[in-house]
C-alpha atoms as a PDB file:
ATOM      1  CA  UNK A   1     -48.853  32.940   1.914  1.00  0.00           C
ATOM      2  CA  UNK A   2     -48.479  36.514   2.907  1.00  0.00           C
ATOM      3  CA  UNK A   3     -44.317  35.202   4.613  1.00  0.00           C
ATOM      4  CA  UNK A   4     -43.976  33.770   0.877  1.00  0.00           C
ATOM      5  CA  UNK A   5     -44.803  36.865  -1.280  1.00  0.00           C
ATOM      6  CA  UNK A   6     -43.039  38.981   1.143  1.00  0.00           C
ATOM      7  CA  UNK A   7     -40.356  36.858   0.857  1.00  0.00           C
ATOM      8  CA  UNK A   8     -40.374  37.036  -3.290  1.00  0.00           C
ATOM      9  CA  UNK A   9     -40.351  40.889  -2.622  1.00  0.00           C
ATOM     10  CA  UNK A  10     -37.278  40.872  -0.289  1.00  0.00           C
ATOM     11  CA  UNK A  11     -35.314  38.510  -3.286  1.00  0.00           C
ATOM     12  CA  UNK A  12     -35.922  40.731  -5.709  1.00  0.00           C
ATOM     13  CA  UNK A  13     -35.046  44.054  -3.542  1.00  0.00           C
ATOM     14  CA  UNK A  14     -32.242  42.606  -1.714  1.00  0.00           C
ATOM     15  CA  UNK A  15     -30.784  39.628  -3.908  1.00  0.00           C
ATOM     16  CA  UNK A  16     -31.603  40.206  -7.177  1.00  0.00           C
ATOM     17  CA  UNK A  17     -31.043  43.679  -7.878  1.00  0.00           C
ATOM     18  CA  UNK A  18     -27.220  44.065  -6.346  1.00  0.00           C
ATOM     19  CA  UNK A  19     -26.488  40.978  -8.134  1.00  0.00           C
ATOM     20  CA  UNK A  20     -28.266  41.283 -11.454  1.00  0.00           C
ATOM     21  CA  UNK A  21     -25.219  40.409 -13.679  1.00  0.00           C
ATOM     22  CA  UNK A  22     -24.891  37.040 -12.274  1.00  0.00           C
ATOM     23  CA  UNK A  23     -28.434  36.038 -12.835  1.00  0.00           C
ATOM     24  CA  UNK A  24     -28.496  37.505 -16.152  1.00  0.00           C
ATOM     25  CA  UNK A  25     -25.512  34.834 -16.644  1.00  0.00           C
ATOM     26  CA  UNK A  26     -27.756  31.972 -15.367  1.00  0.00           C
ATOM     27  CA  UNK A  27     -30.530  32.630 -17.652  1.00  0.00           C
ATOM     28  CA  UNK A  28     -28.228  32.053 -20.407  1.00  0.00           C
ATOM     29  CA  UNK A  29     -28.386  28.224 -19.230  1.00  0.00           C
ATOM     30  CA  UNK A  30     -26.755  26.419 -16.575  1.00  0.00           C
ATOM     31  CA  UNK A  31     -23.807  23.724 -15.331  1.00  0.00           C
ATOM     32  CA  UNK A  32     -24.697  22.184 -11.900  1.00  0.00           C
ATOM     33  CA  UNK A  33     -22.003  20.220  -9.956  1.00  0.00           C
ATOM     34  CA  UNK A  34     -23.918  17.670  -9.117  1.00  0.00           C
ATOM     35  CA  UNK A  35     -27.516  15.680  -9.258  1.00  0.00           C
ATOM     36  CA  UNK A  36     -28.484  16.069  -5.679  1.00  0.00           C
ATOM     37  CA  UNK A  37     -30.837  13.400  -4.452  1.00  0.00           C
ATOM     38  CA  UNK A  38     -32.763  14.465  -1.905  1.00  0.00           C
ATOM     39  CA  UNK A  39     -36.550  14.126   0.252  1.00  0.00           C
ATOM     40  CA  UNK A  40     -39.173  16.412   0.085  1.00  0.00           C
ATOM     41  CA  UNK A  41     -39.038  17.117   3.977  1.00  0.00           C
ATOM     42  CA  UNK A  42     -39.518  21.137   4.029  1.00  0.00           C
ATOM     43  CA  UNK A  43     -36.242  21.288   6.627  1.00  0.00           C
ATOM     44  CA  UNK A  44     -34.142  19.979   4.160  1.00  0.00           C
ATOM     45  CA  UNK A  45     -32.450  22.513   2.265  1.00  0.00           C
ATOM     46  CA  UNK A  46     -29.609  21.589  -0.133  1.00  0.00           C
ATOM     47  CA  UNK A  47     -28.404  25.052  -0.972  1.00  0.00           C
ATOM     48  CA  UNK A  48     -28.364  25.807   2.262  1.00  0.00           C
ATOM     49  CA  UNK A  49     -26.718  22.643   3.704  1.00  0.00           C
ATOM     50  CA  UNK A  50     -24.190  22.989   0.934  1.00  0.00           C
ATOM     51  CA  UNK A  51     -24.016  27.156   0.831  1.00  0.00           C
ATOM     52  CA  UNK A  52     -24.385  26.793  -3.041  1.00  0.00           C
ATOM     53  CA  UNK A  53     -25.772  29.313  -5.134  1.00  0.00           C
ATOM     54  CA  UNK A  54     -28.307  28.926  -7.591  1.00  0.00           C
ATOM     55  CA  UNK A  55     -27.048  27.271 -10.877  1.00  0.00           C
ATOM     56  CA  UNK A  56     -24.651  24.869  -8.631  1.00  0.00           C
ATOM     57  CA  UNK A  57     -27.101  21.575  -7.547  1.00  0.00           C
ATOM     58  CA  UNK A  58     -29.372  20.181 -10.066  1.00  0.00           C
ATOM     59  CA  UNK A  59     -31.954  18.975  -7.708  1.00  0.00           C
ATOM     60  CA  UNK A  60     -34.084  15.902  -7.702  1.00  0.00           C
ATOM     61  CA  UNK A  61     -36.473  15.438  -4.392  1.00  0.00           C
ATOM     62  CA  UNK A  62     -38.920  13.248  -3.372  1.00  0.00           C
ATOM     63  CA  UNK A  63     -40.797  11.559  -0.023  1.00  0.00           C
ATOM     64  CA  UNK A  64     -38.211   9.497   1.178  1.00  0.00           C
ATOM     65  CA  UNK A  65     -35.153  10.242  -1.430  1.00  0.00           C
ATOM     66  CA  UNK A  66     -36.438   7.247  -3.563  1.00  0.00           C
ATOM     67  CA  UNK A  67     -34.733   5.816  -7.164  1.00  0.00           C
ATOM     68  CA  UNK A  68     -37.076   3.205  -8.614  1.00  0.00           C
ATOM     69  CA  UNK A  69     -35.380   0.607 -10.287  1.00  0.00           C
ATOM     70  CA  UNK A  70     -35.016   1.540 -14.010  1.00  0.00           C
ATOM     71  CA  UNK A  71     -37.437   0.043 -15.568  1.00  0.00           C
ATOM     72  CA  UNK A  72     -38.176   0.022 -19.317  1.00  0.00           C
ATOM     73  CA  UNK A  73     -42.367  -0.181 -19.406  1.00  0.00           C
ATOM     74  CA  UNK A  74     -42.363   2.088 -16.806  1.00  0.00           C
ATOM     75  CA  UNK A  75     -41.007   5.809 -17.576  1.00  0.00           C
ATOM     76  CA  UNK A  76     -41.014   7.847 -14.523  1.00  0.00           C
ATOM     77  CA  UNK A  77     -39.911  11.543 -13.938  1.00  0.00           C
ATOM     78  CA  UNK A  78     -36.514  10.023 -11.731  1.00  0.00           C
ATOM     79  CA  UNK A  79     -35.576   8.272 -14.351  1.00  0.00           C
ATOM     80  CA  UNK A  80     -36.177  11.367 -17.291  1.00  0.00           C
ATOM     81  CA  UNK A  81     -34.312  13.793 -14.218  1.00  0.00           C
ATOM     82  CA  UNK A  82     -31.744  11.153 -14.010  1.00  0.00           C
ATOM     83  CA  UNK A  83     -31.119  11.113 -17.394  1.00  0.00           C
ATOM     84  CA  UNK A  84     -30.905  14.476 -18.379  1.00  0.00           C
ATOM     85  CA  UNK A  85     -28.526  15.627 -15.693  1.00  0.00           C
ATOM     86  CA  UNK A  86     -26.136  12.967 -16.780  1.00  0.00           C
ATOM     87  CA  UNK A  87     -26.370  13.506 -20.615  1.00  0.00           C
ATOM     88  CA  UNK A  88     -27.713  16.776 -20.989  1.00  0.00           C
ATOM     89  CA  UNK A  89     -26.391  18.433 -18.484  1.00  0.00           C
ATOM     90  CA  UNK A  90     -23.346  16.343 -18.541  1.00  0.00           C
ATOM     91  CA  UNK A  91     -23.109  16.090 -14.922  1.00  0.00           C
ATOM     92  CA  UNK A  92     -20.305  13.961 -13.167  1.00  0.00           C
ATOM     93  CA  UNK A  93     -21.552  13.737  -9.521  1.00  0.00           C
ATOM     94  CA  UNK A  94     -24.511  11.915  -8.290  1.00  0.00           C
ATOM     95  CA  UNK A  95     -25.504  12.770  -4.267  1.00  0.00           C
ATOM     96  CA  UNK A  96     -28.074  10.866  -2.455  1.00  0.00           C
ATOM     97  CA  UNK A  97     -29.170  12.382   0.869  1.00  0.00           C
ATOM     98  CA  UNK A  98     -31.210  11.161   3.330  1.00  0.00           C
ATOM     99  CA  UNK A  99     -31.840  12.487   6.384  1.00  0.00           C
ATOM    100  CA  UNK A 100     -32.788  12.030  10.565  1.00  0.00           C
ATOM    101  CA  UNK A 101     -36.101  12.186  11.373  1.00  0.00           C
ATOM    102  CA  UNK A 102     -37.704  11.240   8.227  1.00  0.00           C
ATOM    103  CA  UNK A 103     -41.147  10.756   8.241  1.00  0.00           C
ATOM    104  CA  UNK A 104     -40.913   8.398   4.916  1.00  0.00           C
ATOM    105  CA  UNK A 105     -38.547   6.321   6.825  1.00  0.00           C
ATOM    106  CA  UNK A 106     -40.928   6.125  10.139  1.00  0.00           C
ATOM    107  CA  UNK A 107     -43.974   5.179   7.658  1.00  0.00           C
ATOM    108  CA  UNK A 108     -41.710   2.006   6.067  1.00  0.00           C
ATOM    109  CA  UNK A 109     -41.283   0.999   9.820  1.00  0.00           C
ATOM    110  CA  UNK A 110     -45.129   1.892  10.978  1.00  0.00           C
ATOM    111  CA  UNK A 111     -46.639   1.071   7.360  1.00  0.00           C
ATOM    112  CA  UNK A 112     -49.914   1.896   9.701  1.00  0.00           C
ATOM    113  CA  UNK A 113     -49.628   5.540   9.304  1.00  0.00           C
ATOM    114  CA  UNK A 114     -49.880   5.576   5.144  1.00  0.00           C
ATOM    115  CA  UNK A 115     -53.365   3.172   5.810  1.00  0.00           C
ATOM    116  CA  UNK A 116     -55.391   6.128   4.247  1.00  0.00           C
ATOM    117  CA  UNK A 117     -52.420   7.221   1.905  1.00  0.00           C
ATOM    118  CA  UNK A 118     -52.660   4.420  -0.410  1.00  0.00           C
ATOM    119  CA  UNK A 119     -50.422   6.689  -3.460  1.00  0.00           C
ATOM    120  CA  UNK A 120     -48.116   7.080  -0.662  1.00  0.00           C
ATOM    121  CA  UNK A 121     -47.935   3.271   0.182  1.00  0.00           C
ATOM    122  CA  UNK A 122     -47.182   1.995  -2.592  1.00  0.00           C
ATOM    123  CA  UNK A 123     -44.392   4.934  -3.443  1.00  0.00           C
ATOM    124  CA  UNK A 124     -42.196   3.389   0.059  1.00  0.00           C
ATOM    125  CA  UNK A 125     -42.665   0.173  -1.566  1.00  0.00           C
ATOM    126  CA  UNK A 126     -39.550   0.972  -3.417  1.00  0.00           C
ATOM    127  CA  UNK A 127     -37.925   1.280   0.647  1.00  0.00           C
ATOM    128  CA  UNK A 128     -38.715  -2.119   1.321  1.00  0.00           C
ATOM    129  CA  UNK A 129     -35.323  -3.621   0.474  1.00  0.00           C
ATOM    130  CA  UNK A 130     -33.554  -1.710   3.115  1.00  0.00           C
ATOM    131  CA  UNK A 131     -36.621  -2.350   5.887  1.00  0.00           C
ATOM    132  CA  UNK A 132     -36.211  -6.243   4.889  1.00  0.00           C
ATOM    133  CA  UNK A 133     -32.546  -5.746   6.062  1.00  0.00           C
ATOM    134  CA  UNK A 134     -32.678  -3.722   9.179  1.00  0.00           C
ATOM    135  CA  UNK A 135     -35.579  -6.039  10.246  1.00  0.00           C
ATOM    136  CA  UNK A 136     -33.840  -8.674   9.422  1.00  0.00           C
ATOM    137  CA  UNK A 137     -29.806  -7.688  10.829  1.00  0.00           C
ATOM    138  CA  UNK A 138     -31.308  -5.222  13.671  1.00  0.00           C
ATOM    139  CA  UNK A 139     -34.637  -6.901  15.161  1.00  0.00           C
ATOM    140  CA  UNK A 140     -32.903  -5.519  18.307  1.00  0.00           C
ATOM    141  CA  UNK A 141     -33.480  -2.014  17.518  1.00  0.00           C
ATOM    142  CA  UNK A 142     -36.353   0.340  18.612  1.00  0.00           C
ATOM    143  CA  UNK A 143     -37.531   3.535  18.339  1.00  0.00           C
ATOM    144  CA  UNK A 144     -35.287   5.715  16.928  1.00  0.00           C
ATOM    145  CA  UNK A 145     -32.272   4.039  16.760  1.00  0.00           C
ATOM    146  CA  UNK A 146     -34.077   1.421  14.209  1.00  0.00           C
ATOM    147  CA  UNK A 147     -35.281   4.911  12.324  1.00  0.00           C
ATOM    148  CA  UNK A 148     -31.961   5.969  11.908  1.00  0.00           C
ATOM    149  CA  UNK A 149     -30.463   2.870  10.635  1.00  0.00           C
ATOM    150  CA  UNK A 150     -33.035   2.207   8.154  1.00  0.00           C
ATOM    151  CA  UNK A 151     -32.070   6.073   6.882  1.00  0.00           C
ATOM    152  CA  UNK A 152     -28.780   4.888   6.392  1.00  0.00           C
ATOM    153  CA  UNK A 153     -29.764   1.438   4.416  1.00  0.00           C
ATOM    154  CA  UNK A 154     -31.940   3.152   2.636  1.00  0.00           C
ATOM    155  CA  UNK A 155     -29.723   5.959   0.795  1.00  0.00           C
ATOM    156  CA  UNK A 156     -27.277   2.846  -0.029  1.00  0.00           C
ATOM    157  CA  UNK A 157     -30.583   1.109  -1.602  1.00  0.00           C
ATOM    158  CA  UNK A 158     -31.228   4.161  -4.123  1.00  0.00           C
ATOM    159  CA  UNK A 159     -27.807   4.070  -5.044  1.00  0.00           C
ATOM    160  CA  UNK A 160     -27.986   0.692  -5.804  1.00  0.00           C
ATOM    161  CA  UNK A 161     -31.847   1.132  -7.977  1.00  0.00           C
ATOM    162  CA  UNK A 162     -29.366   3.940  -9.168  1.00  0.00           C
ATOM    163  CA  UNK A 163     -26.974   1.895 -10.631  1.00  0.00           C
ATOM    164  CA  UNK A 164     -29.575   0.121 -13.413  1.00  0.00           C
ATOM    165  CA  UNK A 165     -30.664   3.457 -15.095  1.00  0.00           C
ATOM    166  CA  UNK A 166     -28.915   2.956 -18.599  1.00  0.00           C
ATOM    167  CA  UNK A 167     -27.326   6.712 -18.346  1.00  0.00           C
ATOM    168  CA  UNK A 168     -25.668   6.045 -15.230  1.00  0.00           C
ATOM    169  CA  UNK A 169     -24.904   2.591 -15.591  1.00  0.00           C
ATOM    170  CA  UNK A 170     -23.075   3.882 -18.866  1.00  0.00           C
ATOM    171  CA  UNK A 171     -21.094   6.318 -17.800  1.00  0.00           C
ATOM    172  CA  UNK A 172     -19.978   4.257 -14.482  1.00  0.00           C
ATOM    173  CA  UNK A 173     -18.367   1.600 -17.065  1.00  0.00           C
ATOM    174  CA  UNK A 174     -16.802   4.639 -18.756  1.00  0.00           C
ATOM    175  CA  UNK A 175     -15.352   6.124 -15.889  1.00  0.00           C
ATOM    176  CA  UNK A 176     -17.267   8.989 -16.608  1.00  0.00           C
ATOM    177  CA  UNK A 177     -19.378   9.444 -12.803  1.00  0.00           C
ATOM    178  CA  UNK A 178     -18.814   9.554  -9.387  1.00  0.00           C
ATOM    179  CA  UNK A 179     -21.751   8.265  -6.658  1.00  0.00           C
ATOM    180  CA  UNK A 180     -21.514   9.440  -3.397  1.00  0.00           C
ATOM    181  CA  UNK A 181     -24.274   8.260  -0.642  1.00  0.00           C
ATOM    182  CA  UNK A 182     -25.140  11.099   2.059  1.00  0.00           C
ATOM    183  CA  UNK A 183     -26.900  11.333   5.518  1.00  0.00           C
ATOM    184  CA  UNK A 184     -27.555  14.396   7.254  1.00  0.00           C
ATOM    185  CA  UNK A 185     -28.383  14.809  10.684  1.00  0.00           C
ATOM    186  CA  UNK A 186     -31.036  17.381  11.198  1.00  0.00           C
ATOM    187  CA  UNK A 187     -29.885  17.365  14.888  1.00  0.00           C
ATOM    188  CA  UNK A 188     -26.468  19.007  14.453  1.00  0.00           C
ATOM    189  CA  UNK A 189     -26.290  20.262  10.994  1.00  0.00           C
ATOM    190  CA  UNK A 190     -23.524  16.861  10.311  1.00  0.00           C
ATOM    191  CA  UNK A 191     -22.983  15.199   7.051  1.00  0.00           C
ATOM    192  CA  UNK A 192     -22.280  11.473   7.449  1.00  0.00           C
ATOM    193  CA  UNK A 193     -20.458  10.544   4.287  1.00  0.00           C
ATOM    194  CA  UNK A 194     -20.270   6.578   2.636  1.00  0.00           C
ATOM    195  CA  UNK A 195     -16.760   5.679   1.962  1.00  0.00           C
ATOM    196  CA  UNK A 196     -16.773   2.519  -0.021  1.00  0.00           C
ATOM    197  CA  UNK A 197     -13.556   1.502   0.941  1.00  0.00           C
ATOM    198  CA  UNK A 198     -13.668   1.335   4.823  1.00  0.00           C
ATOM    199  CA  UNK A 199     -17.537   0.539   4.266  1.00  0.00           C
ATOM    200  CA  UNK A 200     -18.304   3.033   6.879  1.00  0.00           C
ATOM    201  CA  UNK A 201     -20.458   6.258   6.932  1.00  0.00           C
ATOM    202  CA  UNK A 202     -18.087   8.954   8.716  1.00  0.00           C
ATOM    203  CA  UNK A 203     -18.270  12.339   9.420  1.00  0.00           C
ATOM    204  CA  UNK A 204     -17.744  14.444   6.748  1.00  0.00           C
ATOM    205  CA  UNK A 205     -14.278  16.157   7.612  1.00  0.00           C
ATOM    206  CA  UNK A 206     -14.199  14.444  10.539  1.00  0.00           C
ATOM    207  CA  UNK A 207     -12.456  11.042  11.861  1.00  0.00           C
ATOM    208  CA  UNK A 208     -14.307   8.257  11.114  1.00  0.00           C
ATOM    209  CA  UNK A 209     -15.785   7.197  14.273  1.00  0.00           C
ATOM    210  CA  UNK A 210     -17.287   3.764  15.682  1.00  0.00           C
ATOM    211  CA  UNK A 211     -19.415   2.097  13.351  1.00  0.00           C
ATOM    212  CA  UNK A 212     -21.931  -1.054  13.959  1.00  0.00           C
ATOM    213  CA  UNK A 213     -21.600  -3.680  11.471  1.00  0.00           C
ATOM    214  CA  UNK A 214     -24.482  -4.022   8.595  1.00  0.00           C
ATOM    215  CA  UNK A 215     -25.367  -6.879   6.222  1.00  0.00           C
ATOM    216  CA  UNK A 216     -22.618  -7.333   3.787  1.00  0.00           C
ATOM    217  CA  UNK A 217     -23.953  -6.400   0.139  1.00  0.00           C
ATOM    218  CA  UNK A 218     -21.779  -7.560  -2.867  1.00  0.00           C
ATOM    219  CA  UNK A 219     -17.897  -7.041  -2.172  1.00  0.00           C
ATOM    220  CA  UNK A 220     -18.360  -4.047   0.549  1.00  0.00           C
ATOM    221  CA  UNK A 221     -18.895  -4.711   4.145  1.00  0.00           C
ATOM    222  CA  UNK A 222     -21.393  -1.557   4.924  1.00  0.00           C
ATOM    223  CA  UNK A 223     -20.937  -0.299   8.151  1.00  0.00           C
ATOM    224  CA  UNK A 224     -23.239   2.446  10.521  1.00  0.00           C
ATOM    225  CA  UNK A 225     -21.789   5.095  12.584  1.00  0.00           C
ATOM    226  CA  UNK A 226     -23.409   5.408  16.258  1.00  0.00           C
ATOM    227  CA  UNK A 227     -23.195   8.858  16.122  1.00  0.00           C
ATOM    228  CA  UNK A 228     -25.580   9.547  13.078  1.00  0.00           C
END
C-alpha cells in the first residue's frame, strides 16, 4: 500500500499539476477511441501498451478477456459496458486482447487448478468453445505451445459471443463498427493482429509471418502465427 499512495502523491505533484488544463477538459466528459477488451492480469496495461492517455480507451477487463453470449434473462456488467460504449459513448472500435502467459487460459487447459475456485470455474466456462477446438485440431500440442494457441482461439471466440449483443450486432449491419481481435506477447512487448482476410494473426506493422492452420469457422480460414 505504502508504493500505491506514494504513487497517488507523485500523480498529483508530477502529472496532474503541469497538466491541469487537460484534465479539467476530461472532467467535462469523455470520447474514447475504442472499447478495449482486455484480462485482469496486473502486467497488462492498455495505456501503456497503446501510449494512450487517459480519456482515449474505454476499458472493459476481466479473468481471461471473456464476452458471454448475450443473453436476454441474464444481464451482466459486459453486456451493460458493451452497450454503453457503443450507444452512449458512440464508440466505433471494438479491441479484444488476450495475452501470453495467461493464467485463465492455463486453468481452461488444467481445469484442476480452479477445483477450490468454483466462481472462477464456472466464469472459463464461457472459454470452453475455443479449448473444444484446440483439443480437438491440436491434441499434438503441449505445454506452452497448446497455451498459446488456445490464447489465440480464444480472443476469436469473444469476438464471436461479441457479435450477438443487440448494440453491436446493430451497428455491424449498419456499417457503423469495426472489430479487431488482438494478442499480445508479454515476452517481447508484440501485438499479433487478426486480419480477416488472409485469416492470419500477423505482427502488427510487421510482415505477416508463417502461420499453422486452425479449424475453419464460417467463411474464414483462421490461421496461428508460430511466432506468437
Amino acid at each position: 500500500m505504502e508504493k500505491l499512495i506514494s504513487g497517488i502523491h507523485k500523480f498529483q505533484s508530477d502529472v496532474f499539476a503541469p497538466n491541469r488544463a487537460f484534465f479539467r477538459k476530461l472532467a467535462d466528459g469523455q470520447s474514447p477511441q475504442a472499447l478495449f477488451i482486455t484480462c485482469s492480469d496486473s502486467r497488462m496495461v492498455p495505456d501503456l501498451i497503446c501510449q494512450t492517455d487517459p480519456g482515449d480507451l474505454f476499458v472493459l477487463r476481466n479473468a481471461g478477456n471473456i464476452v458471454p453470449p448475450y443473453s436476454p434473462g441474464a444481464p451482466s456488467a459486459e453486456a451493460a459496458t458493451i452497450e454503453y460504449a457503443l450507444r452512449g459513448l458512440n464508440i466505433r472500435h471494438v479491441i479484444v486482447c488476450g495475452h501470453t502467459r495467461c493464467g485463465a487460459m492455463h486453468a481452461v487447459l488444467q481445469p484442476e487448478c480452479t477445483a477450490n475456485m468454483p466462481r472462477v470455474k464456472q466464469w472459463l466456462d464461457h472459454a470452453q468453445a475455443s479449448a473444444e477446438i484446440v483439443c480437438t485440431c491440436y491434441s499434438h500440442l503441449t505445454g506452452e505451445a497448446r497455451a498459446k494457441v488456445l490464447v489465440q482461439e480464444n480472443v476469436l471466440t469473444q469476438l464471436e459471443h461479441l457479435r450477438t449483443h443487440p448494440a453491436v450486432a446493430t451497428a455491424l449491419a449498419a456499417g457503423e463498427l469495426k472489430l479487431h481481435a488482438w494478442v499480445y506477447k508479454m515476452e517481447t512487448g508484440e501485438v499479433f493482429v487478426y486480419d480477416p482476410e488472409s485469416g492470419q494473426f500477423t505482427n502488427l506493422g510487421a510482415e505477416a509471418i508463417p502461420a499453422h492452420p486452425l479449424i475453419r469457422r464460417g467463411p474464414v480460414n483462421h490461421t496461428v502465427p508460430a511466432g506468437v
